[in-house]
C-alpha atoms as a PDB file:
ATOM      1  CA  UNK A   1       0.000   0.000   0.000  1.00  0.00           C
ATOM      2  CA  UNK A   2       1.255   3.397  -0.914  1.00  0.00           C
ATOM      3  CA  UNK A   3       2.661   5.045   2.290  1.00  0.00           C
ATOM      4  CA  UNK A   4       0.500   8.638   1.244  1.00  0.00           C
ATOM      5  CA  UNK A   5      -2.862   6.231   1.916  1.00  0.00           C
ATOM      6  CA  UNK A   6      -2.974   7.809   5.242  1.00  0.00           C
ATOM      7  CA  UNK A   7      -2.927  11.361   4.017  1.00  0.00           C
ATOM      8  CA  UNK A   8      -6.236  13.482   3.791  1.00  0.00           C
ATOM      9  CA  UNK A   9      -7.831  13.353   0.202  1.00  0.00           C
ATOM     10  CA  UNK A  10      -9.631  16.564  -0.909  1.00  0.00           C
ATOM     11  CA  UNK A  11     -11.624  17.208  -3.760  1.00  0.00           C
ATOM     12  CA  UNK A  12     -10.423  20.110  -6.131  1.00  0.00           C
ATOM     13  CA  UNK A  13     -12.854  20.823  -9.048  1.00  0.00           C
ATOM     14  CA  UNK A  14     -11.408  20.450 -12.805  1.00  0.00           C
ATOM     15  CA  UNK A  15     -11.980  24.486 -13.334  1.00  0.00           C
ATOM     16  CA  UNK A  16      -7.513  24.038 -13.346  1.00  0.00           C
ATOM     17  CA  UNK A  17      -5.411  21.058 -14.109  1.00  0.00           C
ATOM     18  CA  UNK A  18      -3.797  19.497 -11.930  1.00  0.00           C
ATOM     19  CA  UNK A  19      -0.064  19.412 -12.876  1.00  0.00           C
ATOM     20  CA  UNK A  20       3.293  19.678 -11.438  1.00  0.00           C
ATOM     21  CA  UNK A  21       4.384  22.943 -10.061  1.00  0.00           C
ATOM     22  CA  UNK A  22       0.782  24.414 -10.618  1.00  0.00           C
ATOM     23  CA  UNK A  23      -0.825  26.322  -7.355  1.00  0.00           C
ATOM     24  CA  UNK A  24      -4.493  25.390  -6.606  1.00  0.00           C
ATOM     25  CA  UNK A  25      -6.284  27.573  -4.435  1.00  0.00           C
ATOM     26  CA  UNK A  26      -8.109  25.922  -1.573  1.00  0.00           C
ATOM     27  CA  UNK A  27     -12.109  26.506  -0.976  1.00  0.00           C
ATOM     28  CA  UNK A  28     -12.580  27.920   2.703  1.00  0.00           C
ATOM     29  CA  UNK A  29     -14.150  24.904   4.224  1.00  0.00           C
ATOM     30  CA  UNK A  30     -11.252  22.992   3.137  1.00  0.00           C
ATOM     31  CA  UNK A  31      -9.018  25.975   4.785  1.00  0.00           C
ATOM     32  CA  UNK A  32     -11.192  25.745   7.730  1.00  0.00           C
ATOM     33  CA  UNK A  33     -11.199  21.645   8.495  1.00  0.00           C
ATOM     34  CA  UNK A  34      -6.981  21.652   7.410  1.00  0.00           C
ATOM     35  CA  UNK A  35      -5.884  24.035  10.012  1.00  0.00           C
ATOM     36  CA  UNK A  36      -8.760  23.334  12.692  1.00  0.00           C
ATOM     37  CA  UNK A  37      -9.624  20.426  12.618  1.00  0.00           C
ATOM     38  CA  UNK A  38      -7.084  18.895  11.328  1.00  0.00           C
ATOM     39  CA  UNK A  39      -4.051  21.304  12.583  1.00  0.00           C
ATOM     40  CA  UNK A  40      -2.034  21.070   9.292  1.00  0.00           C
ATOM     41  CA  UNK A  41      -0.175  23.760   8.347  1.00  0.00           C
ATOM     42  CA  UNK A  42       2.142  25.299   5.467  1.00  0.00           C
ATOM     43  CA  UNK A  43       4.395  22.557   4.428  1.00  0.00           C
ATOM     44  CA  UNK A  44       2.220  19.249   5.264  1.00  0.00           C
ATOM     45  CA  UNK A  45       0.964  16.810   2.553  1.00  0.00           C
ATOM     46  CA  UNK A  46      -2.448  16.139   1.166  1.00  0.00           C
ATOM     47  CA  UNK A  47      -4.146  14.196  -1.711  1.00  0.00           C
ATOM     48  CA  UNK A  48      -5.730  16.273  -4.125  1.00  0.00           C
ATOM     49  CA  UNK A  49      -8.107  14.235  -6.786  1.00  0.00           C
ATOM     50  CA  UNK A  50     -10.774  15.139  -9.570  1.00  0.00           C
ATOM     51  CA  UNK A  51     -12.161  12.670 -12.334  1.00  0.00           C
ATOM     52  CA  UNK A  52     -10.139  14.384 -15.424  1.00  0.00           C
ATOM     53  CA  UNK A  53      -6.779  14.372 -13.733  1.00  0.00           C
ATOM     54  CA  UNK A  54      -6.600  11.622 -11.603  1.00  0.00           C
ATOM     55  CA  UNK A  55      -5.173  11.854  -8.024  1.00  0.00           C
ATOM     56  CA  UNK A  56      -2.004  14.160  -7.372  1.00  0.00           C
ATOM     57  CA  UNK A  57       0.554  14.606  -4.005  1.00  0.00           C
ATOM     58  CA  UNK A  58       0.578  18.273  -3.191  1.00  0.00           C
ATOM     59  CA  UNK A  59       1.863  20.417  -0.100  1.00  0.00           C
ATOM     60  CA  UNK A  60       0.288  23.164   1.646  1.00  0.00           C
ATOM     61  CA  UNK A  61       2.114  26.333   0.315  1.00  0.00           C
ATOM     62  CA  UNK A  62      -0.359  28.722   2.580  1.00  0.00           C
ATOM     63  CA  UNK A  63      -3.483  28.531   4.970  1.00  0.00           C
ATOM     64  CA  UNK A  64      -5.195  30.975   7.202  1.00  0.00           C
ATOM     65  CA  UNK A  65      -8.113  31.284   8.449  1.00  0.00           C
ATOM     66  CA  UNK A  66     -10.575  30.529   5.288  1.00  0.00           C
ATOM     67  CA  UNK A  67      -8.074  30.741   2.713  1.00  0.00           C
ATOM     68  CA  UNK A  68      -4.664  28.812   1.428  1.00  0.00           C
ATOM     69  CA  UNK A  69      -3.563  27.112  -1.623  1.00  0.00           C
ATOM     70  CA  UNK A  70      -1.945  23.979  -2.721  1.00  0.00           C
ATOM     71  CA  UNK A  71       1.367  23.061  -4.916  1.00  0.00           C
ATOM     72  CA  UNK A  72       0.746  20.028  -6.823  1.00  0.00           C
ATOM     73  CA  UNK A  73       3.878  17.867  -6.744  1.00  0.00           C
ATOM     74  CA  UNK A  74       3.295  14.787  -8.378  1.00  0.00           C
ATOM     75  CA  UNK A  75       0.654  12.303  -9.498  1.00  0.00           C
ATOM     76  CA  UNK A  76      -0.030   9.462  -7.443  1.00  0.00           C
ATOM     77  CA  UNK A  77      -3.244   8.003  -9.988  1.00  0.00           C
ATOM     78  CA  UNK A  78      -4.493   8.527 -13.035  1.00  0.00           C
ATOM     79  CA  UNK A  79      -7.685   8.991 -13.806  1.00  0.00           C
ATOM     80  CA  UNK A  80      -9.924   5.811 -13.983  1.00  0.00           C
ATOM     81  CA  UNK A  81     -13.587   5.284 -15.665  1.00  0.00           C
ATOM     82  CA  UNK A  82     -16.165   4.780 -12.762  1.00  0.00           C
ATOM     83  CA  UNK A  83     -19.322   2.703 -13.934  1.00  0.00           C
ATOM     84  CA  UNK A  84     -22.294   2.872 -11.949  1.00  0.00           C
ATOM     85  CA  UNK A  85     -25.751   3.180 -11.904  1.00  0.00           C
ATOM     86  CA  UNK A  86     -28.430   5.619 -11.700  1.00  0.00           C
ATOM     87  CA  UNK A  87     -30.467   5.641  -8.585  1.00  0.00           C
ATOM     88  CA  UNK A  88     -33.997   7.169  -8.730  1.00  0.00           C
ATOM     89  CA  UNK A  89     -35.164   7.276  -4.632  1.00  0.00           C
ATOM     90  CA  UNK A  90     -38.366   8.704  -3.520  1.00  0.00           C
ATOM     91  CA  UNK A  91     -37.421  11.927  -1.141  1.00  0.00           C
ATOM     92  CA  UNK A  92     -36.834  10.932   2.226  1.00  0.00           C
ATOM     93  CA  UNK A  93     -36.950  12.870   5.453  1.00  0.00           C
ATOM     94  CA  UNK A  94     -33.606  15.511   5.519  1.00  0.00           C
ATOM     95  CA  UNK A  95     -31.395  12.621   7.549  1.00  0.00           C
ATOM     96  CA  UNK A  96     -32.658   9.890   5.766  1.00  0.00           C
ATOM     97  CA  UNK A  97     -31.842  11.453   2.291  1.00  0.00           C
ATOM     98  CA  UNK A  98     -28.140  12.532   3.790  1.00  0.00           C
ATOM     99  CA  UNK A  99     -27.322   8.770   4.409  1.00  0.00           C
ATOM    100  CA  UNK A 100     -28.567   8.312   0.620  1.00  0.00           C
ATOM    101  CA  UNK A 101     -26.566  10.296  -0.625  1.00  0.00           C
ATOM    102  CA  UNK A 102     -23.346   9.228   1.359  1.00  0.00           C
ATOM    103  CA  UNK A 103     -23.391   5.403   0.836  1.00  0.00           C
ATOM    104  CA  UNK A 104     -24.414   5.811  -2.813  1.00  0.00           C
ATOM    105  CA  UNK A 105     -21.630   7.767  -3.296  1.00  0.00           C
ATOM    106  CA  UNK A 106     -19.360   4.586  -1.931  1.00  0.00           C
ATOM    107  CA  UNK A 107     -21.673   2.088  -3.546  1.00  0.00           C
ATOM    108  CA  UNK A 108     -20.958   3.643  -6.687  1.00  0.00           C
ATOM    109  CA  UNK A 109     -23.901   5.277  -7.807  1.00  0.00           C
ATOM    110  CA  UNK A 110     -23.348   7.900 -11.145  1.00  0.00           C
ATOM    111  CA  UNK A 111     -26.437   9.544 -10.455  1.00  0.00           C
ATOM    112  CA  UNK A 112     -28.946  10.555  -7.946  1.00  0.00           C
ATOM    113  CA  UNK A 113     -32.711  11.435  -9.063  1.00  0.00           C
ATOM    114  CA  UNK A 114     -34.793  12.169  -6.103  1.00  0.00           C
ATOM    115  CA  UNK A 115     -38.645  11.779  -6.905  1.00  0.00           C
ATOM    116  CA  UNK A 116     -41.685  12.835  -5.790  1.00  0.00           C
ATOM    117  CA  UNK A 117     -44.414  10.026  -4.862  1.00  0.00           C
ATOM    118  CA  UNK A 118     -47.740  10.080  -3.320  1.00  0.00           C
ATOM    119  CA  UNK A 119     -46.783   9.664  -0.114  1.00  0.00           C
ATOM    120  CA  UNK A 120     -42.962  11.724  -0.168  1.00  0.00           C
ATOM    121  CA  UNK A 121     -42.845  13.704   3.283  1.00  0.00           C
ATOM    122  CA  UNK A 122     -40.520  16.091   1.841  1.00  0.00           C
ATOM    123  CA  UNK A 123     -40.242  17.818  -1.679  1.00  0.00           C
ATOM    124  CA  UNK A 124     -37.234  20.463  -1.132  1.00  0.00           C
ATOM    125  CA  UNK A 125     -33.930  19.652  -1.177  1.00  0.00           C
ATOM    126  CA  UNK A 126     -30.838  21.976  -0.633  1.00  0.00           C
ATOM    127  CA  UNK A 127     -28.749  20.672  -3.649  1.00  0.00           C
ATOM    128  CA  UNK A 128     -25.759  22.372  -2.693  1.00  0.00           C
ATOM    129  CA  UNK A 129     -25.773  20.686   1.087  1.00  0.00           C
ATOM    130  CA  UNK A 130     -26.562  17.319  -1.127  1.00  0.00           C
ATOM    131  CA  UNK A 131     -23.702  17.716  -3.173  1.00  0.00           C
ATOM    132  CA  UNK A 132     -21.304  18.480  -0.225  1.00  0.00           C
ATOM    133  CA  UNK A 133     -22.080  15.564   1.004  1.00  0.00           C
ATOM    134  CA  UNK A 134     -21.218  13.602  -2.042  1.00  0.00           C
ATOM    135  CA  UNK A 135     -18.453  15.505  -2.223  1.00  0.00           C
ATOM    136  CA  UNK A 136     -17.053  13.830   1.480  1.00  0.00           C
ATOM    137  CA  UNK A 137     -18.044  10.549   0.770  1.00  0.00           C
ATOM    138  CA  UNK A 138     -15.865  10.707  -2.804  1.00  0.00           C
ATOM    139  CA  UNK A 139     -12.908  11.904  -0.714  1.00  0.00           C
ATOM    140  CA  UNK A 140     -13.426   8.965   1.814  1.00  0.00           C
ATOM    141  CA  UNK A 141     -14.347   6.227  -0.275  1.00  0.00           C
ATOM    142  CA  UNK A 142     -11.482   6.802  -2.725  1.00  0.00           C
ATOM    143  CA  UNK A 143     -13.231   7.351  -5.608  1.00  0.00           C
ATOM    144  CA  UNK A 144     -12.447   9.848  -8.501  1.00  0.00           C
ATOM    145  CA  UNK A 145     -15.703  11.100  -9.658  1.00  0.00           C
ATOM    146  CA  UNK A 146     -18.231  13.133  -8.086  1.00  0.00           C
ATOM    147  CA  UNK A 147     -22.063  11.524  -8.816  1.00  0.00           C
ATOM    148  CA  UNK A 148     -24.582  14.203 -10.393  1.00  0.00           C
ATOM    149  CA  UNK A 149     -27.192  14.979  -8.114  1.00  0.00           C
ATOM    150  CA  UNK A 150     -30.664  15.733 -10.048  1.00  0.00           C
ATOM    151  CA  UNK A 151     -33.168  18.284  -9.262  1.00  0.00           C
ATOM    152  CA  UNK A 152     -36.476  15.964  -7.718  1.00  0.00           C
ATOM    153  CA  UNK A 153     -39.304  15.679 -10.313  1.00  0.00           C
ATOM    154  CA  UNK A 154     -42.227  13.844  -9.905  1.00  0.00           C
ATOM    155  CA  UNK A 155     -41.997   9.918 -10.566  1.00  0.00           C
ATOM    156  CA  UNK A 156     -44.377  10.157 -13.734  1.00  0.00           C
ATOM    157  CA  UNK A 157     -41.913  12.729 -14.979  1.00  0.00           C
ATOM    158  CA  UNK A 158     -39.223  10.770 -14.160  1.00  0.00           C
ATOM    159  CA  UNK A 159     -40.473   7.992 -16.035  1.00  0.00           C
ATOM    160  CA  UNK A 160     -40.852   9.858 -19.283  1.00  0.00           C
ATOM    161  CA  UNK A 161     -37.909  10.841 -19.346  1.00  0.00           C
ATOM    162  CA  UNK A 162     -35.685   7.402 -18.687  1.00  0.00           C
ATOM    163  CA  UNK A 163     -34.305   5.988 -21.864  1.00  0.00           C
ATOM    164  CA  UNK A 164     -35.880   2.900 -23.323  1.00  0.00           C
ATOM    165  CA  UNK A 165     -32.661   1.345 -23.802  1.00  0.00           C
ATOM    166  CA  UNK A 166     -31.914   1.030 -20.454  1.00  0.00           C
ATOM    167  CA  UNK A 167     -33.329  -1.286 -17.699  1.00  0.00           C
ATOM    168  CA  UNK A 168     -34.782   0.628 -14.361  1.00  0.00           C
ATOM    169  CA  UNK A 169     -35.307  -2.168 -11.466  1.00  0.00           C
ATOM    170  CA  UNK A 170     -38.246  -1.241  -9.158  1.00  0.00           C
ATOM    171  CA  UNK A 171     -37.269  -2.529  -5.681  1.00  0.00           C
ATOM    172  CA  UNK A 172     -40.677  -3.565  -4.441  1.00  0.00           C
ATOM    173  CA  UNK A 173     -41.819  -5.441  -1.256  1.00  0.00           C
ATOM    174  CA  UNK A 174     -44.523  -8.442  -1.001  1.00  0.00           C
ATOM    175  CA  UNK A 175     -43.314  -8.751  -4.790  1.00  0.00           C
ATOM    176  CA  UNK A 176     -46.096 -11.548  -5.328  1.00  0.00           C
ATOM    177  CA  UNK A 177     -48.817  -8.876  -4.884  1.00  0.00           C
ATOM    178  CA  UNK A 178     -47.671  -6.368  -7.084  1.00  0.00           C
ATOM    179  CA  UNK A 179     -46.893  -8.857  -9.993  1.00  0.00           C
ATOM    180  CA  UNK A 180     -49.559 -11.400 -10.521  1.00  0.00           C
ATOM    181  CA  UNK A 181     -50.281 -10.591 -14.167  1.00  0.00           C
ATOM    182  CA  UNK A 182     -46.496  -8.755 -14.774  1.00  0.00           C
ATOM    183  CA  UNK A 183     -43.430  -9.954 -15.517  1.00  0.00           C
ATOM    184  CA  UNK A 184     -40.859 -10.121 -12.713  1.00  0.00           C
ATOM    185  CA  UNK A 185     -37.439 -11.011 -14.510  1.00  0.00           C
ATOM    186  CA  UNK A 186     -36.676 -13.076 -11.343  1.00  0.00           C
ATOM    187  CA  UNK A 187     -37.655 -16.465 -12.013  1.00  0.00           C
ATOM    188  CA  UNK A 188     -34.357 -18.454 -12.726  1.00  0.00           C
ATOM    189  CA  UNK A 189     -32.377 -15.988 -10.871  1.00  0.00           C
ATOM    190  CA  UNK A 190     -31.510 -15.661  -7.288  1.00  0.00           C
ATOM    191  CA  UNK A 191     -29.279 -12.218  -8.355  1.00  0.00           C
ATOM    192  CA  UNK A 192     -32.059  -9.870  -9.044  1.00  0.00           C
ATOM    193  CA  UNK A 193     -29.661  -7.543 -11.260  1.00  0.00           C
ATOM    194  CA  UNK A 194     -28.881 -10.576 -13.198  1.00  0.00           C
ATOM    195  CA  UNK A 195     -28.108  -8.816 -16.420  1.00  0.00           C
ATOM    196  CA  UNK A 196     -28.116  -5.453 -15.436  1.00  0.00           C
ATOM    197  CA  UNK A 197     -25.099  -3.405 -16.962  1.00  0.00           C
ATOM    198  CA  UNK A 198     -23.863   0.049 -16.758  1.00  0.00           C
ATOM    199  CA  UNK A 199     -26.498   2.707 -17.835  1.00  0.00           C
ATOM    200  CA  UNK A 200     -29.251   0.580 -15.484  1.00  0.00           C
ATOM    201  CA  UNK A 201     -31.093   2.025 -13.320  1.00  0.00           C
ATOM    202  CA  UNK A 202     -33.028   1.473  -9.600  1.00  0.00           C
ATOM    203  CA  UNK A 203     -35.756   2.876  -8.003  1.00  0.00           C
ATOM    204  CA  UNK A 204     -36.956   2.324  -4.685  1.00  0.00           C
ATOM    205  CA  UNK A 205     -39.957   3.924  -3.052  1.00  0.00           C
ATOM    206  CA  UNK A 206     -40.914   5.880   0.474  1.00  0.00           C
ATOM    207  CA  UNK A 207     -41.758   4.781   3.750  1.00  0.00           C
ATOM    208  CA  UNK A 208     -44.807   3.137   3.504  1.00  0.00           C
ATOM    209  CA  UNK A 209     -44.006   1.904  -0.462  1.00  0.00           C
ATOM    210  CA  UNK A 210     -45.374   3.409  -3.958  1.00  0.00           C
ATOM    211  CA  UNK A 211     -49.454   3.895  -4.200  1.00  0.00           C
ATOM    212  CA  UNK A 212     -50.898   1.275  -5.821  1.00  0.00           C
ATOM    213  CA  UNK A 213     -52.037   3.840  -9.236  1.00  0.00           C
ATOM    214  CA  UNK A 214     -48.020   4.740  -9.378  1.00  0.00           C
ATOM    215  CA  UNK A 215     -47.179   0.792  -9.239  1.00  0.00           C
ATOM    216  CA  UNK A 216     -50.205   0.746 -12.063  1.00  0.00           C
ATOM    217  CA  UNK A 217     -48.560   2.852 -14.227  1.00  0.00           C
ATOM    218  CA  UNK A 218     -44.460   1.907 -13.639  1.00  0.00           C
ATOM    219  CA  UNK A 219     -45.376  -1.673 -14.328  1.00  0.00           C
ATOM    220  CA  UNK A 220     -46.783  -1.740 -17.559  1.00  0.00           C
ATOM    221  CA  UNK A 221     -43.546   0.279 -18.577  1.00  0.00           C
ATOM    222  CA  UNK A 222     -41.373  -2.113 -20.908  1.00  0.00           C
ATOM    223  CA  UNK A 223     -38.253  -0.997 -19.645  1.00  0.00           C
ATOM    224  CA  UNK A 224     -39.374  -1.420 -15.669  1.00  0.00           C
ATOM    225  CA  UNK A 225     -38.209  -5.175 -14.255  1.00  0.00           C
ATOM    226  CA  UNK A 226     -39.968  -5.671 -10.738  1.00  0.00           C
ATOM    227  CA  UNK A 227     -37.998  -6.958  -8.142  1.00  0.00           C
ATOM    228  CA  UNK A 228     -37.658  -8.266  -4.680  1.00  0.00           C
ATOM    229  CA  UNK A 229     -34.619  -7.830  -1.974  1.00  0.00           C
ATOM    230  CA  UNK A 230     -36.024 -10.626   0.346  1.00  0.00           C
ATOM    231  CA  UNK A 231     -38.659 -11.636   2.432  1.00  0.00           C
ATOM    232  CA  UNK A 232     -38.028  -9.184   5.100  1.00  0.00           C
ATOM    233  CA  UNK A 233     -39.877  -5.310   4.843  1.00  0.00           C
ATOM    234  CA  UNK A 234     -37.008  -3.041   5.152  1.00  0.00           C
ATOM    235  CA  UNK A 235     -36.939   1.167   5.663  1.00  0.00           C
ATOM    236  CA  UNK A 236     -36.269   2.727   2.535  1.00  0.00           C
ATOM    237  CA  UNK A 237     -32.583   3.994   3.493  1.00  0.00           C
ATOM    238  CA  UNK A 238     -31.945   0.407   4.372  1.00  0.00           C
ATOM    239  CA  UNK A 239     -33.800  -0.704   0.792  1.00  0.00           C
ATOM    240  CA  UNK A 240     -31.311   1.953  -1.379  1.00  0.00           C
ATOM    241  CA  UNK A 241     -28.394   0.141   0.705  1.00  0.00           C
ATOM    242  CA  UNK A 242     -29.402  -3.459   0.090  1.00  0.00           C
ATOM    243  CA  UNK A 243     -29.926  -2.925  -3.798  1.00  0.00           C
ATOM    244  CA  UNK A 244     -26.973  -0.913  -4.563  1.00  0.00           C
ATOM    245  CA  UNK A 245     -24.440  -3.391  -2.925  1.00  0.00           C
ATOM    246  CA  UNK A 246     -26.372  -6.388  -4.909  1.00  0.00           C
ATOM    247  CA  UNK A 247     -25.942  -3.983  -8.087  1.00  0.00           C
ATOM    248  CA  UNK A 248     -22.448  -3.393  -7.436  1.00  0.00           C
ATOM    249  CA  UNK A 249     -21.715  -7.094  -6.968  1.00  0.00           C
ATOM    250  CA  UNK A 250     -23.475  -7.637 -10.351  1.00  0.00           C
ATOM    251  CA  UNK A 251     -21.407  -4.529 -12.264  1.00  0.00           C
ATOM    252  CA  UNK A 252     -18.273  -6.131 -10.585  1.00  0.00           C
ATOM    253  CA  UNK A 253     -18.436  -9.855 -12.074  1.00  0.00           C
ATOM    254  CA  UNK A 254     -19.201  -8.618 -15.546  1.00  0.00           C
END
């Protein structure tokens, strides 16, 4: 293991490349959590990392306060593709939707689209709050990219707007009495992503599942596959969890 791995990893946005010699400035959060919370100061070593230039070793040339700047010194990795699927979640209350957002980002996910559902408690989000929270969980988890993070729409919109040529699996529970007369992919299969590729989709519903005119209308679309995640009736967070490690697995062993 490379001996930086212990270093902190920071997120700097592709708006300069990342090169040797070049000077980043730093964005005053990450001035604020280097020198306070983490008490590093001029001449220390971070990670630095963005999906076009890979991840770089740089030093802290200055930092005060709300302000410093990095000096990129050399490149530790380059930039790798990062496959992963879209996740379409019915809005969740504010801490529920954080934890979302946080272990998709380290299952993978490309691509958050909160929706709107008959029974979604919330229907505001603060996008920016969303996205800084993506933003940690990149640095964490080690990945490159940063997942997009959608503005919610209603499900129906939602729908019309998903490509054809991609699959969207509908997490549902009680699977049996949703599916009597559809088709639930699941048969032969005790993966239910078996098949599923990058560009796929999942949705999963609110607390208290997807009204039974919104099931009407998301089943009969040819591109929906029903499926189940076990026997057990888990809370949506725990649903989005349980789904995206199973997709994963499945993305992994293609």
């Amino acid at each position: 293991m490379s001996a930086h791995h212990t270093l902190p990893r920071l997120y700097l946005p592709a708006d300069a490349p990342l090169t040797g010699d070049s000077v980043i400035p730093m964005r005053p959060e990450q001035a604020r959590h280097l020198g306070t919370v983490l008490r590093r100061a001029e001449g220390d070593t971070v990670r630095v990392f963005n999906a076009r230039d890979g991840e770089w070793l740089a030093r802290i040339a200055s930092i005060r306060k709300d302000k410093g700047a990095f000096t990129i010194i050399e490149a530790l990795r380059p930039p790798t593709d990062e496959y992963g699927c879209t996740l379409a979640f019915a809005l969740l209350k504010r801490d529920a939707t954080d934890l979302v957002i946080r272990m998709g980002t380290e299952l993978g996910v490309s691509c958050f689209r909160p929706v709107i559902t008959e029974r979604t408690v919330g229907q505001r989000v603060n996008e920016g709050r969303l996205e800084s929270i993506a933003i940690e969980a990149a640095e964490q988890c080690e990945r490159m990219t940063i997942p997009q993070i959608s503005t919610p729409v209603r499900l129906a919109d939602f729908l019309g707007e998903w490509s054809a040529e991609n699959r969207l699996f509908i997490a549902l529970e009680r699977l049996e009495n949703h599916v009597r007369t559809q088709k639930t992919g699941q048969e032969a299969s005790t993966n239910p992503f078996a098949g599923a590729t990058t560009g796929d989709g999942i949705l999963t519903g609110p607390e208290g599942g997807f009204g039974r005119a919104e099931l009407d209308v998301t089943l009969t679309r040819p591109f929906v596959t029903p499926i189940t995640l076990g026997n057990r009736v888990l809370r949506a967070e725990t649903a989005v969890v349980a789904a995206l490690s199973l997709f994963d697995s499945q993305l992994r062993n293609i």
